[in-house]
C-alpha atoms as a PDB file:
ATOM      1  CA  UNK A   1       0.000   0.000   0.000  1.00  0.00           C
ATOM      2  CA  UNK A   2       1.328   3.411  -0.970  1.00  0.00           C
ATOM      3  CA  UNK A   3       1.447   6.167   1.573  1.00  0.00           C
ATOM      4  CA  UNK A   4       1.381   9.860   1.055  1.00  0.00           C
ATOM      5  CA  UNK A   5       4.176  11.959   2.588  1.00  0.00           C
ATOM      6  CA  UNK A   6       3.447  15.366   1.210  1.00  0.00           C
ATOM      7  CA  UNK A   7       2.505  16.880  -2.161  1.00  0.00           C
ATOM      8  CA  UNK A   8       2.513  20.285  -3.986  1.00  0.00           C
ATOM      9  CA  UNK A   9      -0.294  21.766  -5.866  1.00  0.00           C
ATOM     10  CA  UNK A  10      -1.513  24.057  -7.895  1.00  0.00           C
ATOM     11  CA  UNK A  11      -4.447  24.706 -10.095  1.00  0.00           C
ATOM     12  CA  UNK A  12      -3.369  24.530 -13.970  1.00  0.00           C
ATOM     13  CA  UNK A  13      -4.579  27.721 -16.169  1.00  0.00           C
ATOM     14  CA  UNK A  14      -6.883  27.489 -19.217  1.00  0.00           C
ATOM     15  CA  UNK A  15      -5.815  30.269 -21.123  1.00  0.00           C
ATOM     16  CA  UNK A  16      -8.142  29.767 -23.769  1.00  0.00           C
ATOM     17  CA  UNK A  17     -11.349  28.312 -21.475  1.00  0.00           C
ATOM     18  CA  UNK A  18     -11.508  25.670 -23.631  1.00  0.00           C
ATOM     19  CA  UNK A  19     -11.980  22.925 -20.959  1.00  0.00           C
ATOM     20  CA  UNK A  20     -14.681  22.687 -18.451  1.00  0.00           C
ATOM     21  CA  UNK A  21     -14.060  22.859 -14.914  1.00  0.00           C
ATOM     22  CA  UNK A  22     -10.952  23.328 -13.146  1.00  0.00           C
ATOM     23  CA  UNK A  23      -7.849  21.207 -12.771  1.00  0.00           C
ATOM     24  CA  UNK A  24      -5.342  20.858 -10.221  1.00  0.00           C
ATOM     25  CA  UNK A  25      -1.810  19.396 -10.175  1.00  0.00           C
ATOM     26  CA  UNK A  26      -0.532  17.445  -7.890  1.00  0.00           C
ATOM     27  CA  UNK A  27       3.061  15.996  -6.835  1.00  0.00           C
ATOM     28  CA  UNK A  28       2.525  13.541  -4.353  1.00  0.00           C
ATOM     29  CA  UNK A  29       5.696  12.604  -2.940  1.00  0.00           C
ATOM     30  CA  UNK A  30       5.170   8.569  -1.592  1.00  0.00           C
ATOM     31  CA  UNK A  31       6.510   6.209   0.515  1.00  0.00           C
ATOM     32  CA  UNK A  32       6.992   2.811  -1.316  1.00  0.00           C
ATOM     33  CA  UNK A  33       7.933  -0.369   0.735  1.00  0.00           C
ATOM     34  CA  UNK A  34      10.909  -1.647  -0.170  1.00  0.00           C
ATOM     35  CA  UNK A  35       9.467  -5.158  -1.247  1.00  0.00           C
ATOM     36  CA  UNK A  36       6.815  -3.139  -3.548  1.00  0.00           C
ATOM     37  CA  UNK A  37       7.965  -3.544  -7.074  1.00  0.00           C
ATOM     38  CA  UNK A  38       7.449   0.676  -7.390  1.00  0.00           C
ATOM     39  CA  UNK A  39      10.024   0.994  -4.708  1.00  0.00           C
ATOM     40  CA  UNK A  40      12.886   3.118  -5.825  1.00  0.00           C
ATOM     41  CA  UNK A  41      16.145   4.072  -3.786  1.00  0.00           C
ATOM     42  CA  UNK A  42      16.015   7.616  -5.420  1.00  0.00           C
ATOM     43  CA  UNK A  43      12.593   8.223  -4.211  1.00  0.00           C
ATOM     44  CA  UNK A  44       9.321   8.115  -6.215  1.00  0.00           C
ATOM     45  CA  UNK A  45       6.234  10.660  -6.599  1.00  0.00           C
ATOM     46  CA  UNK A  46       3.225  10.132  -8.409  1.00  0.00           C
ATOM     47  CA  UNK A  47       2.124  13.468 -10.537  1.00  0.00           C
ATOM     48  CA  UNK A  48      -2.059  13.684 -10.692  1.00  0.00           C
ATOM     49  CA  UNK A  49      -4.607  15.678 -13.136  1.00  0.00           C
ATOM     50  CA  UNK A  50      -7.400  16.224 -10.448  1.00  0.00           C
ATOM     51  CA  UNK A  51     -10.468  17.431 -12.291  1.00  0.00           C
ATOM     52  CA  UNK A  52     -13.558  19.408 -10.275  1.00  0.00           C
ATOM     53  CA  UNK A  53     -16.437  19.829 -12.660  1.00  0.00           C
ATOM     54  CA  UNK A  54     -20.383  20.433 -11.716  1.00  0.00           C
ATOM     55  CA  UNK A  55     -19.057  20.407  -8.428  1.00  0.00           C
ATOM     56  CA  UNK A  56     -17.883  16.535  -8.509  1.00  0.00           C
ATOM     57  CA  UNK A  57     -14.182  15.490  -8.232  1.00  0.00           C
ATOM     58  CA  UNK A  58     -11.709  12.565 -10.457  1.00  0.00           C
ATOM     59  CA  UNK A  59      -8.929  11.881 -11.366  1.00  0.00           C
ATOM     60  CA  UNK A  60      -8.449  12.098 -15.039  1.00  0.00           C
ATOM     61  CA  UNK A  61      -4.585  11.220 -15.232  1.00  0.00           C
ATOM     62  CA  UNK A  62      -1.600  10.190 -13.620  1.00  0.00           C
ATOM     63  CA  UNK A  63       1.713   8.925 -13.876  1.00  0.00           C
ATOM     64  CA  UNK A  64       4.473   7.601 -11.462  1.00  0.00           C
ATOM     65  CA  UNK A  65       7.832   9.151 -11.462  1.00  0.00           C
ATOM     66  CA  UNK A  66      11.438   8.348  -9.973  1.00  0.00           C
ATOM     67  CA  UNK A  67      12.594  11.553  -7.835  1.00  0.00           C
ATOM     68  CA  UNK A  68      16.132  12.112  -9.319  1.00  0.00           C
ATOM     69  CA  UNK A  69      16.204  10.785 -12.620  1.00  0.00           C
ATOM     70  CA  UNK A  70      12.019  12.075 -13.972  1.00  0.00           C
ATOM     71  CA  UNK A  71      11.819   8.572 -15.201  1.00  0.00           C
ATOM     72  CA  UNK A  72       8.412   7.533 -16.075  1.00  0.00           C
ATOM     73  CA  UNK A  73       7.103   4.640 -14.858  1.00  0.00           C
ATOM     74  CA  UNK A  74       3.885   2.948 -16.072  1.00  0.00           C
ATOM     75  CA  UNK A  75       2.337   1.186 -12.929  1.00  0.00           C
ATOM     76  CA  UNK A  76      -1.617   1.664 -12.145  1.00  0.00           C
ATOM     77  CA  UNK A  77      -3.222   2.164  -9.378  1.00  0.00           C
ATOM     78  CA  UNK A  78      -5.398  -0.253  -8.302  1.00  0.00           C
ATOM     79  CA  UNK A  79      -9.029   0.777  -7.189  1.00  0.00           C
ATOM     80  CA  UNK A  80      -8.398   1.121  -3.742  1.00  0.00           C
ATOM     81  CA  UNK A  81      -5.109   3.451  -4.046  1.00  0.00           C
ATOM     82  CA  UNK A  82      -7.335   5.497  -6.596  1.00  0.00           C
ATOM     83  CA  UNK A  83      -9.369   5.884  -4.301  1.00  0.00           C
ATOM     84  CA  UNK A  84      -7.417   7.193  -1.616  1.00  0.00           C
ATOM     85  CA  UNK A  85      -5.292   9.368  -4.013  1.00  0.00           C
ATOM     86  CA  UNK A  86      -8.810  10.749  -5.210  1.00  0.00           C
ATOM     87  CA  UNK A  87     -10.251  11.719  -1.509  1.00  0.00           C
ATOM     88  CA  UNK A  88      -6.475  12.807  -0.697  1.00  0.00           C
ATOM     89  CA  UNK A  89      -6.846  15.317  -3.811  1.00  0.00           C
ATOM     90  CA  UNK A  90     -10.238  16.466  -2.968  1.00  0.00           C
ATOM     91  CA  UNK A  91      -8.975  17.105   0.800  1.00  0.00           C
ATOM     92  CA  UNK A  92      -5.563  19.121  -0.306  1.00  0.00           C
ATOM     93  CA  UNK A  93      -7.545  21.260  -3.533  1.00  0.00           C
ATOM     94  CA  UNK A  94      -5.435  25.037  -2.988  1.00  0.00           C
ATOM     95  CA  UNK A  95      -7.742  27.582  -2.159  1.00  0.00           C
ATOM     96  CA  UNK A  96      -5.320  29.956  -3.928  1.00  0.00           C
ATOM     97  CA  UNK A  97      -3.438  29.096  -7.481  1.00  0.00           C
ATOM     98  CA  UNK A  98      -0.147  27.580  -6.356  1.00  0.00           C
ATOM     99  CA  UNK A  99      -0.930  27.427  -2.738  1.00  0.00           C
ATOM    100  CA  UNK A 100      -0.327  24.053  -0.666  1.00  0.00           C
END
């Protein structure tokens, strides 16, 4: 099971208001155990599109990441961590643009 350490996140401009609702950013910096196949020595975060739209919240992307070197890596989530990453997103939205 993944745990959350911290994150960073900030709501992502639509210059051109081309997309409904707003989206948020987030960096979520995990803890991996080390017998997890995800777990990394240099660290891992998992970057997530959070989407709020007619007042609802999801996830419409993400991607896991290696700390030092940006590699991608493509793991998925399984329902359960979605789900946890989802309600941690909806907790942590920034009430400013760029605020924690």
């Amino acid at each position: 099971m993944l745990a959350i350490k911290s994150h960073e996140a900030e709501l992502l401009e639509d210059p051109f208001g081309i997309l409904p609702g707003e989206r948020y950013e987030f960096l979520l910096d995990l803890e991996v155990p080390e017998d997890d196949e995800l777990f990394s020595e240099n660290g891992i975060y998992l970057r997530v599109i959070y989407l709020i739209e007619d007042e609802q919240g999801r996830i419409t992307h993400y991607q896991f990441y290696e700390k030092e070197t940006g590699q991608s890596f493509d793991f998925a989530l399984d329902e359960e961590e979605e789900a946890i990453v989802a309600a941690y997103c909806l907790q942590h939205l920034p009430e400013e643009p760029g605020e924690e």
